[in-house]
Protein backbone atom coordinates (compact mmCIF):
# COMPACT_ATOMS: atom_id res chain seq x y z
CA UNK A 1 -10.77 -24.13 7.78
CA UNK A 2 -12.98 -23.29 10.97
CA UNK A 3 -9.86 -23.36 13.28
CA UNK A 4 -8.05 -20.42 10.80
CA UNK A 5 -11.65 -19.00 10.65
CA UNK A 6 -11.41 -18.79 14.11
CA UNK A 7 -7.87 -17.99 14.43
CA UNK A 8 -8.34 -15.16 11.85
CA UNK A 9 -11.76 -13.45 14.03
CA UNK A 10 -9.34 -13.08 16.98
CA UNK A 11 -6.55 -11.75 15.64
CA UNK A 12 -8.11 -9.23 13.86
CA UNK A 13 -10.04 -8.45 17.16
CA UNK A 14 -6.60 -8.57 19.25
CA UNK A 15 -5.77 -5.16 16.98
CA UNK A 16 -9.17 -3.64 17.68
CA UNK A 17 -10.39 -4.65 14.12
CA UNK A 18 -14.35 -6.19 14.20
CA UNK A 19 -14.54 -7.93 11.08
CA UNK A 20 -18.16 -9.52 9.44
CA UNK A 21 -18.25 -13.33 8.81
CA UNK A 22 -18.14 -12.27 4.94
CA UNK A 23 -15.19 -10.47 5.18
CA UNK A 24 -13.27 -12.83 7.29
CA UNK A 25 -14.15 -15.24 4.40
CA UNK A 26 -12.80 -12.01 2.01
CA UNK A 27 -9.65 -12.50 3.87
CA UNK A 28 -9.51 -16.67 3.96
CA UNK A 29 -10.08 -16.66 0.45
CA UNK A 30 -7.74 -14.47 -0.43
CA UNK A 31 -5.30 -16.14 1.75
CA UNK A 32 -6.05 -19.58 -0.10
CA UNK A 33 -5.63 -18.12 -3.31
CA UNK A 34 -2.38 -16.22 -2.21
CA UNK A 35 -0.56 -20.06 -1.12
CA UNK A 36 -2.14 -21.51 -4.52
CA UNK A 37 -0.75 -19.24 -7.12
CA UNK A 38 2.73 -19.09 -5.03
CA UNK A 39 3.61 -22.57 -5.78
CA UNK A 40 3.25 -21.80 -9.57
CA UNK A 41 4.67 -18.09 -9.24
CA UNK A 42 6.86 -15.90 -6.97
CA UNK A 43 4.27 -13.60 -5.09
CA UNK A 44 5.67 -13.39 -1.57
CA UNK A 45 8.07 -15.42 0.04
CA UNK A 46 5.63 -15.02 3.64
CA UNK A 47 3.02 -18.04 2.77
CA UNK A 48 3.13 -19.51 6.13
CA UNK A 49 -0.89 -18.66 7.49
CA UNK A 50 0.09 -17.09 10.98
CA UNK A 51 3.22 -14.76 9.08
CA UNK A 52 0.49 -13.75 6.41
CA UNK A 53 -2.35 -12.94 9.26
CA UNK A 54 0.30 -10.69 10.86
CA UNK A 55 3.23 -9.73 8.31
CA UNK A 56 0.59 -9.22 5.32
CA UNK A 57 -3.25 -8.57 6.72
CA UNK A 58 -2.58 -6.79 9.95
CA UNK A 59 0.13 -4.99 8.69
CA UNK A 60 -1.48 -3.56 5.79
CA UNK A 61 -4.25 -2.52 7.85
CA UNK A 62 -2.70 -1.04 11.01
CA UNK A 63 -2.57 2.25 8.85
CA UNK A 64 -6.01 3.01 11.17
CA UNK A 65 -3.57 4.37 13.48
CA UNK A 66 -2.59 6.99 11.37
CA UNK A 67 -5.30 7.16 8.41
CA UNK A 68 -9.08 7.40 8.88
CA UNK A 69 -9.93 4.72 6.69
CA UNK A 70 -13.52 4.69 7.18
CA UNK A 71 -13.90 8.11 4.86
CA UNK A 72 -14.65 7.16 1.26
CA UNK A 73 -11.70 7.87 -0.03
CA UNK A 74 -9.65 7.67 -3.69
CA UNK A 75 -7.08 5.27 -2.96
CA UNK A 76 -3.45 4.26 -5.35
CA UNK A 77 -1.32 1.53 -3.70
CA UNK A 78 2.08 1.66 -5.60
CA UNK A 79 3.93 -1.43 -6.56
CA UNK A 80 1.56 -3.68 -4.96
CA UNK A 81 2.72 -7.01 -6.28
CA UNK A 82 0.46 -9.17 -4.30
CA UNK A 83 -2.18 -7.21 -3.54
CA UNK A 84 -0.71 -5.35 0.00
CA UNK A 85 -2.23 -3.01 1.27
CA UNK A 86 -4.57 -2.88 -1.36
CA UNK A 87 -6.61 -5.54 -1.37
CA UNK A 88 -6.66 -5.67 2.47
CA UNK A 89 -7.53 -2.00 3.04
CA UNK A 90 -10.46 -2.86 0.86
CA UNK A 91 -11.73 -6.08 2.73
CA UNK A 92 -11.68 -4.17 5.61
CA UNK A 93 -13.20 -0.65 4.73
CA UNK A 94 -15.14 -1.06 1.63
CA UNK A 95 -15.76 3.30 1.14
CA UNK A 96 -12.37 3.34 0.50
CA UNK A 97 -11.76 3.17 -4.24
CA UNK A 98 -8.60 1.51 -4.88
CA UNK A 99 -6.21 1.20 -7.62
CA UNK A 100 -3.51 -1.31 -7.63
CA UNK A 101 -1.00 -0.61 -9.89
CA UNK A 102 2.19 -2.40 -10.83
CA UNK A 103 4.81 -2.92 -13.61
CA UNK A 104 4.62 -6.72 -13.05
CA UNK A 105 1.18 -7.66 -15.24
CA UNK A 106 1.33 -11.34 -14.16
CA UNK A 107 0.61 -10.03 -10.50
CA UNK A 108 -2.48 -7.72 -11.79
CA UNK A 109 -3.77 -10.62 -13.27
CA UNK A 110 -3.76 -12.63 -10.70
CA UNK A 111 -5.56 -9.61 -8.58
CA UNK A 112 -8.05 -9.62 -11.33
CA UNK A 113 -8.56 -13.18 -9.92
CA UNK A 114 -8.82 -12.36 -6.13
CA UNK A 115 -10.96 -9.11 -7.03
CA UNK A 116 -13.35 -11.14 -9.10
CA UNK A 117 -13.70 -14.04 -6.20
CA UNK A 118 -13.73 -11.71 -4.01
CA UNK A 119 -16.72 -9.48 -5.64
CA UNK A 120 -14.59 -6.24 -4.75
CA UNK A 121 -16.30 -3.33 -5.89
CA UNK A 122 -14.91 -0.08 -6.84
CA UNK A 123 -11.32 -1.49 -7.20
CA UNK A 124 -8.99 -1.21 -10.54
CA UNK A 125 -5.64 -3.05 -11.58
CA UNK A 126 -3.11 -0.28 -13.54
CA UNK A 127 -0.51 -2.06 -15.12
CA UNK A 128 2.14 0.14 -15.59
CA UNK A 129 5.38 2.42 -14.58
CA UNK A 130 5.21 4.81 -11.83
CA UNK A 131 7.19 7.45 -14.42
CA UNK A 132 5.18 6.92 -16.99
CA UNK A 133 1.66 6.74 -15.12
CA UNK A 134 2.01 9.88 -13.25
CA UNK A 135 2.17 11.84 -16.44
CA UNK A 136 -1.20 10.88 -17.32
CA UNK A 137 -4.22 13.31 -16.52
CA UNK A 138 -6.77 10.98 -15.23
CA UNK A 139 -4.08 9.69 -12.37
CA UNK A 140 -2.14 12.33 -11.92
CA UNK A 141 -2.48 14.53 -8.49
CA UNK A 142 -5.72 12.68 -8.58
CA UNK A 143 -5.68 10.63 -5.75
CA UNK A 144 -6.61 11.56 -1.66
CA UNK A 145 -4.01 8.76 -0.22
CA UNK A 146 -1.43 7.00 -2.06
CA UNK A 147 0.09 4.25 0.06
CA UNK A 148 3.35 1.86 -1.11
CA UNK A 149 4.85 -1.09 0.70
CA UNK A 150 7.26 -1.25 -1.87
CA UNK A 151 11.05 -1.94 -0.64
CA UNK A 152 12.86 1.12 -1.74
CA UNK A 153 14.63 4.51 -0.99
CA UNK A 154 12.41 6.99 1.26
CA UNK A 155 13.24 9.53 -1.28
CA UNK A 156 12.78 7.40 -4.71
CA UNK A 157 9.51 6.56 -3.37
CA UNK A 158 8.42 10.14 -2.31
CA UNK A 159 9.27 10.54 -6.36
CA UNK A 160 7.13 7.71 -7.59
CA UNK A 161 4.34 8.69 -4.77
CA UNK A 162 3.86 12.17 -4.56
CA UNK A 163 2.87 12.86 -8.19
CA UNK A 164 -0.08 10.98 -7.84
CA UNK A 165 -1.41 12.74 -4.49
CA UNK A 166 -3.59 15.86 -5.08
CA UNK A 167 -2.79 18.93 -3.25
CA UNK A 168 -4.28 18.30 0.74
CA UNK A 169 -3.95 14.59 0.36
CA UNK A 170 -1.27 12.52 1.92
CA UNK A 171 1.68 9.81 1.09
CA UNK A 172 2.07 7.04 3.54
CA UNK A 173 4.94 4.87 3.23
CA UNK A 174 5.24 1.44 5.44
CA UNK A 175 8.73 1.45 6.86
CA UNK A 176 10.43 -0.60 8.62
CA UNK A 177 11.13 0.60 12.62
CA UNK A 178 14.41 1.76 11.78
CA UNK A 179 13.73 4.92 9.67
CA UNK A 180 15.06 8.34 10.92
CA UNK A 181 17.95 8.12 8.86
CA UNK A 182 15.99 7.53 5.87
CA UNK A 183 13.76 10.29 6.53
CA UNK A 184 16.31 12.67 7.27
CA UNK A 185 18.14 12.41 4.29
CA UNK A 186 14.79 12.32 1.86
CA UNK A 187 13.56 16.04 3.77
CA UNK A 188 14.95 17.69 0.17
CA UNK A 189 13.26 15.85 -2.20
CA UNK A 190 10.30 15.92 0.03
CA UNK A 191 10.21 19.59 -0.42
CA UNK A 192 11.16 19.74 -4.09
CA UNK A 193 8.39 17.30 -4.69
CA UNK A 194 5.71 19.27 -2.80
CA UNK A 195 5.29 17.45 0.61
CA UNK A 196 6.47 17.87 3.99
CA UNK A 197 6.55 14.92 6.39
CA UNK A 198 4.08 15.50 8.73
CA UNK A 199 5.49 13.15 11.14
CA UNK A 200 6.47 9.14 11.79
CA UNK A 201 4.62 6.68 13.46
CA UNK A 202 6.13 3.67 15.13
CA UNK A 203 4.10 0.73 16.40
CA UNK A 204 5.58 -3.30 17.05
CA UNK A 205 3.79 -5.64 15.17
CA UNK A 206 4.65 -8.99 16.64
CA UNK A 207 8.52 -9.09 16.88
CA UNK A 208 8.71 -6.69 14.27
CA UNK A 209 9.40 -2.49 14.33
CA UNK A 210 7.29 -0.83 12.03
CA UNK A 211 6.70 2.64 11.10
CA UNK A 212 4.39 4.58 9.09
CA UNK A 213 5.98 8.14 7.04
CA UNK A 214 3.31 9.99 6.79
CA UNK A 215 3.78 13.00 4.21
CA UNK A 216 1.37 15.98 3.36
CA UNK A 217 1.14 16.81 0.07
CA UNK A 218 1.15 21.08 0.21
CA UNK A 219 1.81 22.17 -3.05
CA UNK A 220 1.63 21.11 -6.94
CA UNK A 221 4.47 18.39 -7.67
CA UNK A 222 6.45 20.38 -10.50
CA UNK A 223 5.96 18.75 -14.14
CA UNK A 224 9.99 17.54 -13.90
CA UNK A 225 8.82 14.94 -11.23
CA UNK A 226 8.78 12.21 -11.70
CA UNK A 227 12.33 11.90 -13.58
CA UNK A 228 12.24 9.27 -17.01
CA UNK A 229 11.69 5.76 -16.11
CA UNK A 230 14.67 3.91 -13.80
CA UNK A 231 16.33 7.45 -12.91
CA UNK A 232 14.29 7.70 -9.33
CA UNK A 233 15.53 4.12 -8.32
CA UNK A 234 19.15 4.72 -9.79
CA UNK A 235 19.60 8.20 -8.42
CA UNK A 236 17.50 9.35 -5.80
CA UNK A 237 16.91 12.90 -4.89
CA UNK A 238 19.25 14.98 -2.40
């Protein structure tokens, strides 16, 4: 363990990140229990420890660059099956409230695990829809940042996102480097949702491309958005 300790403390510190001993051991642990609950279930197919430190931790967390994370801030990380960002961005800046949500309960669950190991504070596990949560008072246009790793359309996500981020906040969507096309073509429903994209950031992670959309959220999402539950994914906004 003290040569991944190790290996973890310089890392971070290669991307300008200075990390306690505690939360290094945050992040170990949560890397242990990460490779222990994916040999009994399908979390992440990255398990290897030097693609997690840089395709799952760093990556999550590189959203510095764009975000300042050290504000307390309310939080919502969409679709966040194993925990990313989430449960990253709040090892590293604890200010920031978080709420994981997914439609995959046996995921949440197993956050329930890493949050309770962990002794996370001020961080909730929503198990449900993105249609169906958004229409709920207490979450909707609620949050200050909503943030999604989630692998889908620029424009079904901006659907699923957006609801959820009050009016001055902002939608950040992890990308991969290739992304102009995407953008383009997601400008209308960007607008009909109540956000403009405020710009993209692109940064190289290892031998990956990566970008970050970054969306302002300028007016009131209308109460159509989002569409009934599937019709985002299955026919995206033009």
């Amino acid at each position: 363990m003290s040569d991944k300790f190790a290996c973890m403390s310089e890392q971070f510190e290669e991307y300008g990140f200075s990390f306690t001993d505690l939360q290094i051991q945050q992040f170990y642990t949560f890397y242990e229990m990460l490779a222990a609950k994916n040999t009994v279930m399908n979390l992440t197919s990255i398990t290897e420890f030097t693609d997690v430190m840089e395709k799952h931790f760093l990556d999550s967390l590189l959203i510095n660059q764009v975000i300042d994370t050290t504000q307390p801030m309310r939080v919502i990380d969409l679709g966040t099956g194993a925990g990313f960002p989430g449960i990253p961005l709040k090892i590293a800046f604890p200010k920031l409230q978080i709420t994981l949500m997914d439609s995959v309960n046996k995921k949440l669950r197993f956050l329930d695990e890493v949050i309770s190991e962990l002794k996370l504070e001020s961080v909730e596990t929503v198990h449900a829809r993105a249609e169906e949560l958004a229409r709920d008072k207490a979450y909707r246009e609620a949050f200050d940042l909503c943030v999604s790793r989630a692998v889908a359309n620029l424009a079904t996500l901006e659907e699923y996102c957006l609801p959820f981020v009050r009016v001055g906040g902002k939608f950040v969507s992890y990308k991969s480097g290739d992304v102009d096309a995407e953008a383009a073509e997601s400008r209308k429903a960007c607008y009909l949702l109540g956000g403009t994209t405020q710009g993209i950031h692109r940064f190289e992670l290892g031998e990956s491309k990566r970008s970050f959309v970054i969306v302002d959220k300028i007016r009131t999402t209308p109460k159509a958005y989002p569409r009934k539950a599937g019709t985002p994914s299955k026919s995206p906004l033009k």
